[in-house]
C-alpha atoms as a PDB file:
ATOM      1  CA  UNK A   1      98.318 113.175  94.042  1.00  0.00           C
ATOM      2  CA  UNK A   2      95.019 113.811  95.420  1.00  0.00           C
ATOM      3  CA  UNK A   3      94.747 114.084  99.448  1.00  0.00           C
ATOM      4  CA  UNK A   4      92.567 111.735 100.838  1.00  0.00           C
ATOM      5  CA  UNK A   5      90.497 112.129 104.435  1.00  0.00           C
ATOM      6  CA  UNK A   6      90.441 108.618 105.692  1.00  0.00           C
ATOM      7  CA  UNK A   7      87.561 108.347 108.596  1.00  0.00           C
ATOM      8  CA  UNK A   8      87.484 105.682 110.785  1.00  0.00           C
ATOM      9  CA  UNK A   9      86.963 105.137 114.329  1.00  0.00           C
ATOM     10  CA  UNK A  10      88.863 106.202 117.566  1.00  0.00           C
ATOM     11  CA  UNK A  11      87.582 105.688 121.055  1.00  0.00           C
ATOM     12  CA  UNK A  12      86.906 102.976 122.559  1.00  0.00           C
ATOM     13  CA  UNK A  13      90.090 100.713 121.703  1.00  0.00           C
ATOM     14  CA  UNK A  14      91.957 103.117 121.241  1.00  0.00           C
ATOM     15  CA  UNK A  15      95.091 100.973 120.715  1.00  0.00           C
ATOM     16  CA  UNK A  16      93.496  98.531 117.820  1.00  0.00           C
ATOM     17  CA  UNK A  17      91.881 101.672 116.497  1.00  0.00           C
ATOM     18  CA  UNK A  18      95.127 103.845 116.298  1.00  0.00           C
ATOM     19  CA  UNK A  19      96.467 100.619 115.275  1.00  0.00           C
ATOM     20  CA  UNK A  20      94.338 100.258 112.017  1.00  0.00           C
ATOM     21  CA  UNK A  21      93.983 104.069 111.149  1.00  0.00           C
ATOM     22  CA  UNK A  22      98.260 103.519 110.169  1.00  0.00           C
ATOM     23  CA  UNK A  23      97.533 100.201 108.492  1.00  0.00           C
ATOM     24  CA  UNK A  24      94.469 101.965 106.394  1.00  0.00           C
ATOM     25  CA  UNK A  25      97.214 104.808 105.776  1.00  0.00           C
ATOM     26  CA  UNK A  26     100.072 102.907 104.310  1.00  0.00           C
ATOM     27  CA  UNK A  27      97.388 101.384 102.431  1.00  0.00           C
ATOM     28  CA  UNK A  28      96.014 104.148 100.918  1.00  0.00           C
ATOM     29  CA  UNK A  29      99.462 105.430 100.421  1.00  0.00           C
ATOM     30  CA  UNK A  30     100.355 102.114  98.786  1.00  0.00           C
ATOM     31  CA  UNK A  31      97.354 103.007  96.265  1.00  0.00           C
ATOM     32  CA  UNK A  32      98.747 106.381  95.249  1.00  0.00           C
ATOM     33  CA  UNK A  33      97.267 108.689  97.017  1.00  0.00           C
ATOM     34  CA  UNK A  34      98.219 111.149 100.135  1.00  0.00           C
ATOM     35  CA  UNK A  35      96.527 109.883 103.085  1.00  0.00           C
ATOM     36  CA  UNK A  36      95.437 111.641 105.731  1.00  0.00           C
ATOM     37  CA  UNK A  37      94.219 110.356 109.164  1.00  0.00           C
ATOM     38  CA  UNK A  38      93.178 112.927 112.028  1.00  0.00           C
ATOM     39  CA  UNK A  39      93.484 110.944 115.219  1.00  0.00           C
ATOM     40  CA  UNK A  40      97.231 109.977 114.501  1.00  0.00           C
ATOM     41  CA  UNK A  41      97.624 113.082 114.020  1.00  0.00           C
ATOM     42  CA  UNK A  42      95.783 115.675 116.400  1.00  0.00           C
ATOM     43  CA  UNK A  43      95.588 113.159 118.902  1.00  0.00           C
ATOM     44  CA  UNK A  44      99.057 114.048 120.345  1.00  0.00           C
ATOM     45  CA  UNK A  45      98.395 117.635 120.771  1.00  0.00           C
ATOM     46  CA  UNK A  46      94.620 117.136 122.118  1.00  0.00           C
ATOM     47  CA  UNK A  47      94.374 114.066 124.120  1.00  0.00           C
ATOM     48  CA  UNK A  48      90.416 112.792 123.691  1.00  0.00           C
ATOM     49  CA  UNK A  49      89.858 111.862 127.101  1.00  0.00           C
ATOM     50  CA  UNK A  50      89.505 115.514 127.532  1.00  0.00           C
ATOM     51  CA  UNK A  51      86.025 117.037 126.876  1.00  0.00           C
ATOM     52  CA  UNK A  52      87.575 120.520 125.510  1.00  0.00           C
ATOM     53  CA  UNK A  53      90.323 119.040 123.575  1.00  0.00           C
ATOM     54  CA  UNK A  54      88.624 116.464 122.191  1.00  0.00           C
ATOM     55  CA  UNK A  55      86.505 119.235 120.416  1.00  0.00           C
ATOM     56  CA  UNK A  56      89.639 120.999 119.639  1.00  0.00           C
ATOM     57  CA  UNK A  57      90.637 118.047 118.266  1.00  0.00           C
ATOM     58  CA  UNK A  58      87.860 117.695 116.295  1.00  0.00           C
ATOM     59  CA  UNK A  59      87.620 121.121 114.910  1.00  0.00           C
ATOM     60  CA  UNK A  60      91.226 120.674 113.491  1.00  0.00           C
ATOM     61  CA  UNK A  61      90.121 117.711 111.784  1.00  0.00           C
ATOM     62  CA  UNK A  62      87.478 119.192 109.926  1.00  0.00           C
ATOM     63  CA  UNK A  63      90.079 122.150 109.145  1.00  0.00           C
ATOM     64  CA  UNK A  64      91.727 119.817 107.222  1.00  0.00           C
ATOM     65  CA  UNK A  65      88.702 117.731 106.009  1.00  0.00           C
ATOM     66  CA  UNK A  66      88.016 121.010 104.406  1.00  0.00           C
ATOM     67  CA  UNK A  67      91.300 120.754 102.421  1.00  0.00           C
ATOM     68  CA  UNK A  68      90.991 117.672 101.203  1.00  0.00           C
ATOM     69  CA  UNK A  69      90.149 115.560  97.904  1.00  0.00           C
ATOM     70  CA  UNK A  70      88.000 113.170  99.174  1.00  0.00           C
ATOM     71  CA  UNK A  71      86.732 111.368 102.540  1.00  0.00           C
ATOM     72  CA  UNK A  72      87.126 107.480 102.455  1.00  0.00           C
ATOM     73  CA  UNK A  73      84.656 105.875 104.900  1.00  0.00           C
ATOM     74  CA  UNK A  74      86.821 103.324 106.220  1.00  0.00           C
ATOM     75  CA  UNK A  75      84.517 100.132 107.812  1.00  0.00           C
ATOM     76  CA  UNK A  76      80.697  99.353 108.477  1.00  0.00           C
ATOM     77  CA  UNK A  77      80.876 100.554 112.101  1.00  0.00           C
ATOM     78  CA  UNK A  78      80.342 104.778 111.900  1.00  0.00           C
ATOM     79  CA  UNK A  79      81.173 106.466 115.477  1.00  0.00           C
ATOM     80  CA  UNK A  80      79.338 109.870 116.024  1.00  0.00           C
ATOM     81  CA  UNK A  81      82.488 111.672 115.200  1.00  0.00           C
ATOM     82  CA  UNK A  82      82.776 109.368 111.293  1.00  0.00           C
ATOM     83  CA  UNK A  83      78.897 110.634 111.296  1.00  0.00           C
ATOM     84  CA  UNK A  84      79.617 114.475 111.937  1.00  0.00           C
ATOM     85  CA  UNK A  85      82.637 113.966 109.087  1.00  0.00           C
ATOM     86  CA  UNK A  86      80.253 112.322 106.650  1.00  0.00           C
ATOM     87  CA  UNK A  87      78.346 115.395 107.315  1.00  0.00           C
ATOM     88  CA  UNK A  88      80.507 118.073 107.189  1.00  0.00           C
ATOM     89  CA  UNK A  89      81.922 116.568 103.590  1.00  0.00           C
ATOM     90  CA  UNK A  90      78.265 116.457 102.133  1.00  0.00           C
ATOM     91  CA  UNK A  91      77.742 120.155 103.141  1.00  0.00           C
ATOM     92  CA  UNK A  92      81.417 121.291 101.641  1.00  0.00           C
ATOM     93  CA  UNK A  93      80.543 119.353  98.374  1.00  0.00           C
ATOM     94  CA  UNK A  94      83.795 116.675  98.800  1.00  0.00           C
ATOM     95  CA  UNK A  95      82.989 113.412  97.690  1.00  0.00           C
ATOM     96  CA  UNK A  96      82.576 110.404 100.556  1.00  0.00           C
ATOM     97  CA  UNK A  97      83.096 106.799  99.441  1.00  0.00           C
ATOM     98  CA  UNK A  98      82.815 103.744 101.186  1.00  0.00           C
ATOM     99  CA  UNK A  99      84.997 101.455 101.805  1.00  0.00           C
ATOM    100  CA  UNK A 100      83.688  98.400 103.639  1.00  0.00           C
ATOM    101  CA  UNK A 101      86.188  96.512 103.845  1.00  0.00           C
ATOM    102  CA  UNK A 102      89.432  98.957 104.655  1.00  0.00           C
ATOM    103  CA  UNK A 103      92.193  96.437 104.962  1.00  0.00           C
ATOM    104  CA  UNK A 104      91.493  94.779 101.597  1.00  0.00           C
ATOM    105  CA  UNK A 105      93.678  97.247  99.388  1.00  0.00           C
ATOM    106  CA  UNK A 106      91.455  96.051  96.502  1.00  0.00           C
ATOM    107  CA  UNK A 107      88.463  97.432  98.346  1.00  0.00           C
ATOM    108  CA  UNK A 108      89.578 101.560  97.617  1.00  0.00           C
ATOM    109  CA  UNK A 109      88.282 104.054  95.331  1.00  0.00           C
ATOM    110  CA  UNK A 110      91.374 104.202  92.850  1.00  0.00           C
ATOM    111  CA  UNK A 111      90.134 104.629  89.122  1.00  0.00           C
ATOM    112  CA  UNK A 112      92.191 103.323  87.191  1.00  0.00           C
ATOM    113  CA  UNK A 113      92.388 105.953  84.374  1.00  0.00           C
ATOM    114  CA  UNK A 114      93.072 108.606  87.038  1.00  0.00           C
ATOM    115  CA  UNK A 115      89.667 110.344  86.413  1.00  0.00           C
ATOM    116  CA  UNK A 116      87.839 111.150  89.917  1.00  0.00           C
ATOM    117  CA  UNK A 117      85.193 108.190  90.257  1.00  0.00           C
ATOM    118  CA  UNK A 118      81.505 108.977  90.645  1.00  0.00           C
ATOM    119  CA  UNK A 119      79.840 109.679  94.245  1.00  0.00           C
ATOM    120  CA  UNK A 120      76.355 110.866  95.626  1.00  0.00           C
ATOM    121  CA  UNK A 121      77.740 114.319  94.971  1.00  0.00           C
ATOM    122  CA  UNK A 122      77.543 113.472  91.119  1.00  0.00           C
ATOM    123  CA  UNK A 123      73.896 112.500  91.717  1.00  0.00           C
ATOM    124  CA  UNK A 124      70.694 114.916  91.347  1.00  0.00           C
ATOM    125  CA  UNK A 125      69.839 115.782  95.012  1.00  0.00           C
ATOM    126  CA  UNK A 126      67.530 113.077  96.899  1.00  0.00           C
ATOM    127  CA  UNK A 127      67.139 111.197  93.174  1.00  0.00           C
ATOM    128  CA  UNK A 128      67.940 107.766  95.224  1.00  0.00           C
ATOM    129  CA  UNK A 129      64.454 108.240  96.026  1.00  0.00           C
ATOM    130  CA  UNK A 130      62.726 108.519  92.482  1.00  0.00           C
ATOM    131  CA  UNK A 131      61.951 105.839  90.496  1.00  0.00           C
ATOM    132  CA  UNK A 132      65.406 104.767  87.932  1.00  0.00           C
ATOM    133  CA  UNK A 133      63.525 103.380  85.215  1.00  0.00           C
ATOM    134  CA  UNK A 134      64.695 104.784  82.034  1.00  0.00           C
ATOM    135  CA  UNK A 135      67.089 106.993  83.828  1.00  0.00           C
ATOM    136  CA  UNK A 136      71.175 107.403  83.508  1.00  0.00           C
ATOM    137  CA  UNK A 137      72.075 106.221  86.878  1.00  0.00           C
ATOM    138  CA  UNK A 138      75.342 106.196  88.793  1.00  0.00           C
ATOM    139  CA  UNK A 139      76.717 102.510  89.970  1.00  0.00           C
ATOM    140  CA  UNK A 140      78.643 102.128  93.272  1.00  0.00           C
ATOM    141  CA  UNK A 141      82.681 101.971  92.283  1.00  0.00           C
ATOM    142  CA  UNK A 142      82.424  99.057  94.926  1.00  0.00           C
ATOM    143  CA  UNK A 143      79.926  97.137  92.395  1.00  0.00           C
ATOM    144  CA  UNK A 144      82.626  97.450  89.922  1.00  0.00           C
ATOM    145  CA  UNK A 145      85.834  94.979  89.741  1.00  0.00           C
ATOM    146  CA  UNK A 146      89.054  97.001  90.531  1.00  0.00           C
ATOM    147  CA  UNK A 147      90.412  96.624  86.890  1.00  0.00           C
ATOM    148  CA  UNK A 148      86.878  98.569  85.831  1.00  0.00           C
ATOM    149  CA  UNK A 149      86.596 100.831  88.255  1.00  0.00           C
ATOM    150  CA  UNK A 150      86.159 104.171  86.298  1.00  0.00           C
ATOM    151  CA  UNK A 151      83.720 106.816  85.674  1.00  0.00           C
ATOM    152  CA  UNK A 152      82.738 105.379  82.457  1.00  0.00           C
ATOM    153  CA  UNK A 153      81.621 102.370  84.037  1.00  0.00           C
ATOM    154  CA  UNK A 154      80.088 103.688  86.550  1.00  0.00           C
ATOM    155  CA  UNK A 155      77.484 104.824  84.281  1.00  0.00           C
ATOM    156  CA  UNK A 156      74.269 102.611  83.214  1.00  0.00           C
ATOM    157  CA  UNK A 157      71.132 103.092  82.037  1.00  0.00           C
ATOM    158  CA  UNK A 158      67.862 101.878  84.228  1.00  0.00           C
ATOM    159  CA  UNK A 159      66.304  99.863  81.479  1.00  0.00           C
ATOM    160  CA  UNK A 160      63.471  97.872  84.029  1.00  0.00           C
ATOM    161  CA  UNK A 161      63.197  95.709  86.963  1.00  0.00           C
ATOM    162  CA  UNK A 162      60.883  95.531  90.149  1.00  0.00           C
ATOM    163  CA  UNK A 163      63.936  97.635  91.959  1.00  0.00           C
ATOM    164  CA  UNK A 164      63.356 100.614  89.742  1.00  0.00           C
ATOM    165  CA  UNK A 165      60.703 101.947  91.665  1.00  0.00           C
ATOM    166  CA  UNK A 166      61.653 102.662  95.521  1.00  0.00           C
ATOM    167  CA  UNK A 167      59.237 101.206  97.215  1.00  0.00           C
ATOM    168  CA  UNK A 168      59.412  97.337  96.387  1.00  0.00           C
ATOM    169  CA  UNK A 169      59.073  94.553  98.540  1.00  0.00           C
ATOM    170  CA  UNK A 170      59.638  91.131  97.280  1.00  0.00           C
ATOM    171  CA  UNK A 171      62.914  92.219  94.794  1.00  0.00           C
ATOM    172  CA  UNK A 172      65.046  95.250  94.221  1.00  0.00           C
ATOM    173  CA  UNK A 173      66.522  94.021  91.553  1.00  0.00           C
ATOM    174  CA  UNK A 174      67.241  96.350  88.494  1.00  0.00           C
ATOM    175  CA  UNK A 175      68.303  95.946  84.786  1.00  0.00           C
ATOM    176  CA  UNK A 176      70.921  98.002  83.198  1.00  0.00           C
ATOM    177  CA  UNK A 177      72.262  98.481  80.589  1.00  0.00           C
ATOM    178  CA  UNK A 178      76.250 100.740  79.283  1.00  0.00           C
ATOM    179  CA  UNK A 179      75.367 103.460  76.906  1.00  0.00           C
ATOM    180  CA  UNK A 180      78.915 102.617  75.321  1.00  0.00           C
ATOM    181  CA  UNK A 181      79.740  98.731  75.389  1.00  0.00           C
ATOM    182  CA  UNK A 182      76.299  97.770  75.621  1.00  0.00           C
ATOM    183  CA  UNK A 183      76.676  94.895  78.237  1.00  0.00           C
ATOM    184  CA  UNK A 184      73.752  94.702  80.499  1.00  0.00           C
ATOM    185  CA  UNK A 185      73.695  93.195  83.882  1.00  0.00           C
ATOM    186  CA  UNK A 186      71.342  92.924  86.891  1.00  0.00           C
ATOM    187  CA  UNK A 187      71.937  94.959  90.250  1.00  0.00           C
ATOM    188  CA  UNK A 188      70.508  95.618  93.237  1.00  0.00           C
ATOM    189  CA  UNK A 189      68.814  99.322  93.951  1.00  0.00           C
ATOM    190  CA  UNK A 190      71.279  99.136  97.155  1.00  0.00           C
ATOM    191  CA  UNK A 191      74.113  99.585  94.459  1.00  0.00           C
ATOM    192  CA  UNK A 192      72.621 102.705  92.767  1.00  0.00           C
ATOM    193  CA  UNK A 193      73.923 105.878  94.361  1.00  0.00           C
ATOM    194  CA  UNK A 194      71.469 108.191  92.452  1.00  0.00           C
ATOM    195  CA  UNK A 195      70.903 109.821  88.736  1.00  0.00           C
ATOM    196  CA  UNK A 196      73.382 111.678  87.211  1.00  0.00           C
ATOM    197  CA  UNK A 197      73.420 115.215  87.807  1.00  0.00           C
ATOM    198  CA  UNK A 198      73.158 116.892  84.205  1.00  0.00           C
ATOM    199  CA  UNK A 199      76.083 118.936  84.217  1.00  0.00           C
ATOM    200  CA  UNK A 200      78.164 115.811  85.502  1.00  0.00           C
ATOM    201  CA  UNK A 201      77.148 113.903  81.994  1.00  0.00           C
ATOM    202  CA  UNK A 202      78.378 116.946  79.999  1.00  0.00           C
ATOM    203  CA  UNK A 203      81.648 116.369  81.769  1.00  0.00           C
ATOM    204  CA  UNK A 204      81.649 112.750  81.178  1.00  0.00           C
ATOM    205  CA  UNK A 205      80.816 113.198  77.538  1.00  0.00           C
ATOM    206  CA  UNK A 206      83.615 115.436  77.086  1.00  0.00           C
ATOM    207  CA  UNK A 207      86.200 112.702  78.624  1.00  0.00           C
ATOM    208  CA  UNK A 208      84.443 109.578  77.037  1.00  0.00           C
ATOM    209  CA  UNK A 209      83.411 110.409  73.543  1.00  0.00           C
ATOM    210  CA  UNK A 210      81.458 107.260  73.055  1.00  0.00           C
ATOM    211  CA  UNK A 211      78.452 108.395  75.749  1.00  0.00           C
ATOM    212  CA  UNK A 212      77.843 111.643  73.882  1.00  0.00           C
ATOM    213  CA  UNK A 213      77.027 109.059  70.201  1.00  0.00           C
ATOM    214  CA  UNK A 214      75.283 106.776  72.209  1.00  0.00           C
ATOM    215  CA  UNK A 215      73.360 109.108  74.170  1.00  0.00           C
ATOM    216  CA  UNK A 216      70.457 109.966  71.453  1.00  0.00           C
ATOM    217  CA  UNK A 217      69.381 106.715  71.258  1.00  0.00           C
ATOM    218  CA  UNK A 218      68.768 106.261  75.191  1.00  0.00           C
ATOM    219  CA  UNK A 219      66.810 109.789  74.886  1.00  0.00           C
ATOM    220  CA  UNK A 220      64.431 108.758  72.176  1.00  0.00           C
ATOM    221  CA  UNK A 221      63.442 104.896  73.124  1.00  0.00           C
ATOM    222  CA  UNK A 222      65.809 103.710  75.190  1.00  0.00           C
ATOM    223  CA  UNK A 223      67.753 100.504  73.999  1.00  0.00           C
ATOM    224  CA  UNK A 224      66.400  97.563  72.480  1.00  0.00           C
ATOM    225  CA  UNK A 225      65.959  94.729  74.842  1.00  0.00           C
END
């Protein structure tokens, strides 16, 4: 079972937010994975009221941060200690997903084939701000319906649309279209996380045969729309 970081907020209320951090837990649990929460954890050895063991606290967090599978980003609100997580994961190379909506079980990033979903680590470095047309992109796992949610559909090909390029203004709409099924649908650029990192489609190609046939046609002119 893979060890999950969850991240979520702690001062302030601390009651509601101690309160949530178990319910996103036992969810998470619930989902199959080990779930790990630092302030219901540290938080009884280094009270955070306390400037120097609240950074204690901290530290030991990241300790264990630095163990884990994955961070899950658990709500839209990020305190300055979710930020300096987010952080620290990016640098360390563990993948960080969002999870907007952390009490919906529905809403986590369980693939449902048991491969590792897609993140921005999977994605060529600062790519989410290159134009996607005609590009293998990676889709948000939160774009996908739970009963899809794997790396193979996670990957789509940028066929066109005003949202290709980064800079539009009136729609950021963009067409795509599955190197395997060959369904097409329309997103928005908000949904893209990046393109895929070369070495990441090797590894995809190896677990989903059908993306290494398909690939030569989306090399030489892309598919026929």
């Amino acid at each position: 079972m893979r060890l999950v970081y969850l991240c979520s907020p702690y001062r302030g209320d601390y009651e509601t937010n101690i309160r949530l951090a178990k319910q996103y837990c036992k969810n998470a649990l619930e989902s199959g994975v080990v779930a790990f929460a630092p302030h219901l954890y540290f938080a009884q050895f280094y009270p955070d009221t306390i400037p120097e063991q609240r950074k204690a606290g901290l530290e030991m967090g990241l300790n264990m941060l630095e163990k884990s599978d994955e961070l899950w980003v658990m709500g839209k609100i990020h305190s300055e200690g979710m930020r300096g997580e987010i952080n620290f994961a990016k640098e360390h190379n563990i993948p960080v997903f969002y999870v907007p909506k952390p009490l919906e079980i529905k809403s986590y990033p369980i693939s449902i084939d048991g491969n590792e979903l897609l993140s921005e680590r999977d994605c060529i470095e600062e790519s989410h701000n290159r134009n996607y047309e005609s590009r293998l992109v990676v889709l948000s796992y939160s774009s996908l319906k739970p009963e899809y949610r794997m790396p193979r559909n996670q990957i789509w090909y940028a066929s066109h649309g005003p949202g290709c390029g980064p800079g539009a203004k009136f729609s950021d709409t963009v067409h795509l279209y599955h190197p395997i099924d060959e369904d097409r649908m329309a997103v928005s650029r908000r949904e893209i996380l990046g393109e895929i990192r070369p070495e990441v489609l090797e590894m995809l190609q190896q677990l989903y045969p059908g993306l290494q046939m398909n690939r030569g046609i989306l090399e030489t002119e892309g598919p026929e729309l």
